[in-house]
C-alpha atoms as a PDB file:
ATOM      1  CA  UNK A   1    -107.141 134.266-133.606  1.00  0.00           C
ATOM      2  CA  UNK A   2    -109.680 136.173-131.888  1.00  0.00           C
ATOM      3  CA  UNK A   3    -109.374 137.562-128.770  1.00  0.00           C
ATOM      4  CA  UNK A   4    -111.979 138.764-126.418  1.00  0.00           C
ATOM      5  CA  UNK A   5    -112.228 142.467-125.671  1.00  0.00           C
ATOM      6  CA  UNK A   6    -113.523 144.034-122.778  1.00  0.00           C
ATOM      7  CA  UNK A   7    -117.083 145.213-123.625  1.00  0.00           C
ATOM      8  CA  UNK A   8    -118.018 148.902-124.147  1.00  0.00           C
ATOM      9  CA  UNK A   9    -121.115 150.518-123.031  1.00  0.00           C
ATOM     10  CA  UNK A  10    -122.673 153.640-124.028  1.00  0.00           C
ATOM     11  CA  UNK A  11    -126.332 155.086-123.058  1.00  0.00           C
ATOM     12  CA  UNK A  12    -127.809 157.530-125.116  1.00  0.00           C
ATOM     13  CA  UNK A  13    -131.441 158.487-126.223  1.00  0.00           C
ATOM     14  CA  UNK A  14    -133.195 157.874-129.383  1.00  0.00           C
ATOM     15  CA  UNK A  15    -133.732 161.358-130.929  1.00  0.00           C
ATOM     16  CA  UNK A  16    -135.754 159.670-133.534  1.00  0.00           C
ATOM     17  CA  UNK A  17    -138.215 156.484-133.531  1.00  0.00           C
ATOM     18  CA  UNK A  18    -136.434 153.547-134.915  1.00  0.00           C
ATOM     19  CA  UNK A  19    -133.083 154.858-135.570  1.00  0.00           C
ATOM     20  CA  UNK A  20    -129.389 155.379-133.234  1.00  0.00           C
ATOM     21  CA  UNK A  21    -126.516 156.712-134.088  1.00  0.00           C
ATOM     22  CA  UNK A  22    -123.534 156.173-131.984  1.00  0.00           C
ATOM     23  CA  UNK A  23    -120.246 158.157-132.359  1.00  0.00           C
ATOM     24  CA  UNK A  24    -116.916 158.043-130.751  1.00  0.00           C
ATOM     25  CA  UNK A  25    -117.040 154.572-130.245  1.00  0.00           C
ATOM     26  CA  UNK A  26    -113.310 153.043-129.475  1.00  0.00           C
ATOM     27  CA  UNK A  27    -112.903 151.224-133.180  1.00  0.00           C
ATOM     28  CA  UNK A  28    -111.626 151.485-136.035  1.00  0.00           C
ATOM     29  CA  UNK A  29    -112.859 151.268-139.852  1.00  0.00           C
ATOM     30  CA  UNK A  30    -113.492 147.361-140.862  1.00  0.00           C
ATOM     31  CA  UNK A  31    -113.183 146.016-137.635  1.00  0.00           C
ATOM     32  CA  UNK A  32    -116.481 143.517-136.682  1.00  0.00           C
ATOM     33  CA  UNK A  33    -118.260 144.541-133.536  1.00  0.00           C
ATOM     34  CA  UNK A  34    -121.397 142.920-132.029  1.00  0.00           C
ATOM     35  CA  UNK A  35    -124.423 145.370-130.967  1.00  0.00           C
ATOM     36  CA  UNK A  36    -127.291 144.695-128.477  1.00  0.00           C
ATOM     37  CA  UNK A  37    -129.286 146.855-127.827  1.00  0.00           C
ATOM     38  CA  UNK A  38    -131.459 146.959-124.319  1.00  0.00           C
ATOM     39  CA  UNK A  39    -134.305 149.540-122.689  1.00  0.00           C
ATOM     40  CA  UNK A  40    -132.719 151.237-119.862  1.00  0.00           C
ATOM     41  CA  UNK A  41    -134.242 150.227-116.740  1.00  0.00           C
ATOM     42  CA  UNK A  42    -133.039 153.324-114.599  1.00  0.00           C
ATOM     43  CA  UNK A  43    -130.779 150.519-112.484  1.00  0.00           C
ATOM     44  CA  UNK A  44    -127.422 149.359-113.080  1.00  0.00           C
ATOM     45  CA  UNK A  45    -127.739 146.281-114.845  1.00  0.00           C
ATOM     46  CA  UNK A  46    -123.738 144.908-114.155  1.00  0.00           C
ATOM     47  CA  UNK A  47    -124.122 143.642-110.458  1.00  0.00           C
ATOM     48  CA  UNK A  48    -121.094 143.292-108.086  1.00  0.00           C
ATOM     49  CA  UNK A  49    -120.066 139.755-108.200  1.00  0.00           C
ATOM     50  CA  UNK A  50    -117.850 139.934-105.371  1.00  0.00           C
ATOM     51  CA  UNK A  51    -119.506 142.050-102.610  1.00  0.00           C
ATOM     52  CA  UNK A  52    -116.886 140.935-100.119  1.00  0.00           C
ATOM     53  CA  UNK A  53    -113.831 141.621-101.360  1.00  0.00           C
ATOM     54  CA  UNK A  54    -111.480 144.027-100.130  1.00  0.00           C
ATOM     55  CA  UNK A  55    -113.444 143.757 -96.483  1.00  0.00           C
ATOM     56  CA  UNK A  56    -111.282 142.954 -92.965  1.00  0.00           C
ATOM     57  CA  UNK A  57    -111.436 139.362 -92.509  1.00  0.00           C
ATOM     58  CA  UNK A  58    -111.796 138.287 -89.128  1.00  0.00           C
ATOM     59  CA  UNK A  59    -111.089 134.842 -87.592  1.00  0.00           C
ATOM     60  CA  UNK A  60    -112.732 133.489 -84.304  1.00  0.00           C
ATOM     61  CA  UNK A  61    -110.628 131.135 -82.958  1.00  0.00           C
ATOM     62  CA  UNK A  62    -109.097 129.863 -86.001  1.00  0.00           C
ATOM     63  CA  UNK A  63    -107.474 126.783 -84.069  1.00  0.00           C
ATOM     64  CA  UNK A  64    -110.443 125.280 -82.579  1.00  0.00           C
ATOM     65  CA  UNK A  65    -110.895 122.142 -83.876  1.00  0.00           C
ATOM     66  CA  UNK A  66    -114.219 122.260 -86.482  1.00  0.00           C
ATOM     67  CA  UNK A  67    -116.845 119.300 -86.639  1.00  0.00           C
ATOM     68  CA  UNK A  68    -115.099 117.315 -83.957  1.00  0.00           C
ATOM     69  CA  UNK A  69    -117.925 115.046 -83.693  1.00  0.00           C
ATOM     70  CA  UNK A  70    -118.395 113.710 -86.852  1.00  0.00           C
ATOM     71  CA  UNK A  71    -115.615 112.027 -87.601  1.00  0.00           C
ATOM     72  CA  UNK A  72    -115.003 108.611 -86.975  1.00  0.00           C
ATOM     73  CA  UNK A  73    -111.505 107.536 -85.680  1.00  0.00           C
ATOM     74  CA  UNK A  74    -109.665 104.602 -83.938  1.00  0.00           C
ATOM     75  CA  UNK A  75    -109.477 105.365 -80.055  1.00  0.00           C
END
């Protein structure tokens, strides 16, 4: 069975051309891990997918009927 971790991001710099060495990383000895490996862009690169959340909500007249009009009904 294989279940999905959350991901784990480092940044570091490249003390030498063509080669990275990462240390400390959260797994053990055998275990698979996937590595991809991007240029830093100087901007953070995981966006906030819910920009709204946790804001006050607020409702204006919440009982007024909505698109009155356009619905079609025996009178």
């Amino acid at each position: 069975m294989n279940m999905a971790l959350p991901a784990h991001r480092v940044e570091t710099t490249l003390e030498q051309d063509g080669t990275l060495t990462l240390e400390h990383l959260p797994f053990q000895a055998g275990q698979q891990v996937e590595v991809i490996i991007l240029p830093y862009s100087g901007e953070a690169t995981i966006g906030n997918s819910y920009p709204l959340r946790g804001l006050p909500v607020r409702y204006e007249r919440p009982t007024d009927p909505v698109a009155e009009d356009d619905w079609e009904s025996p009178r």
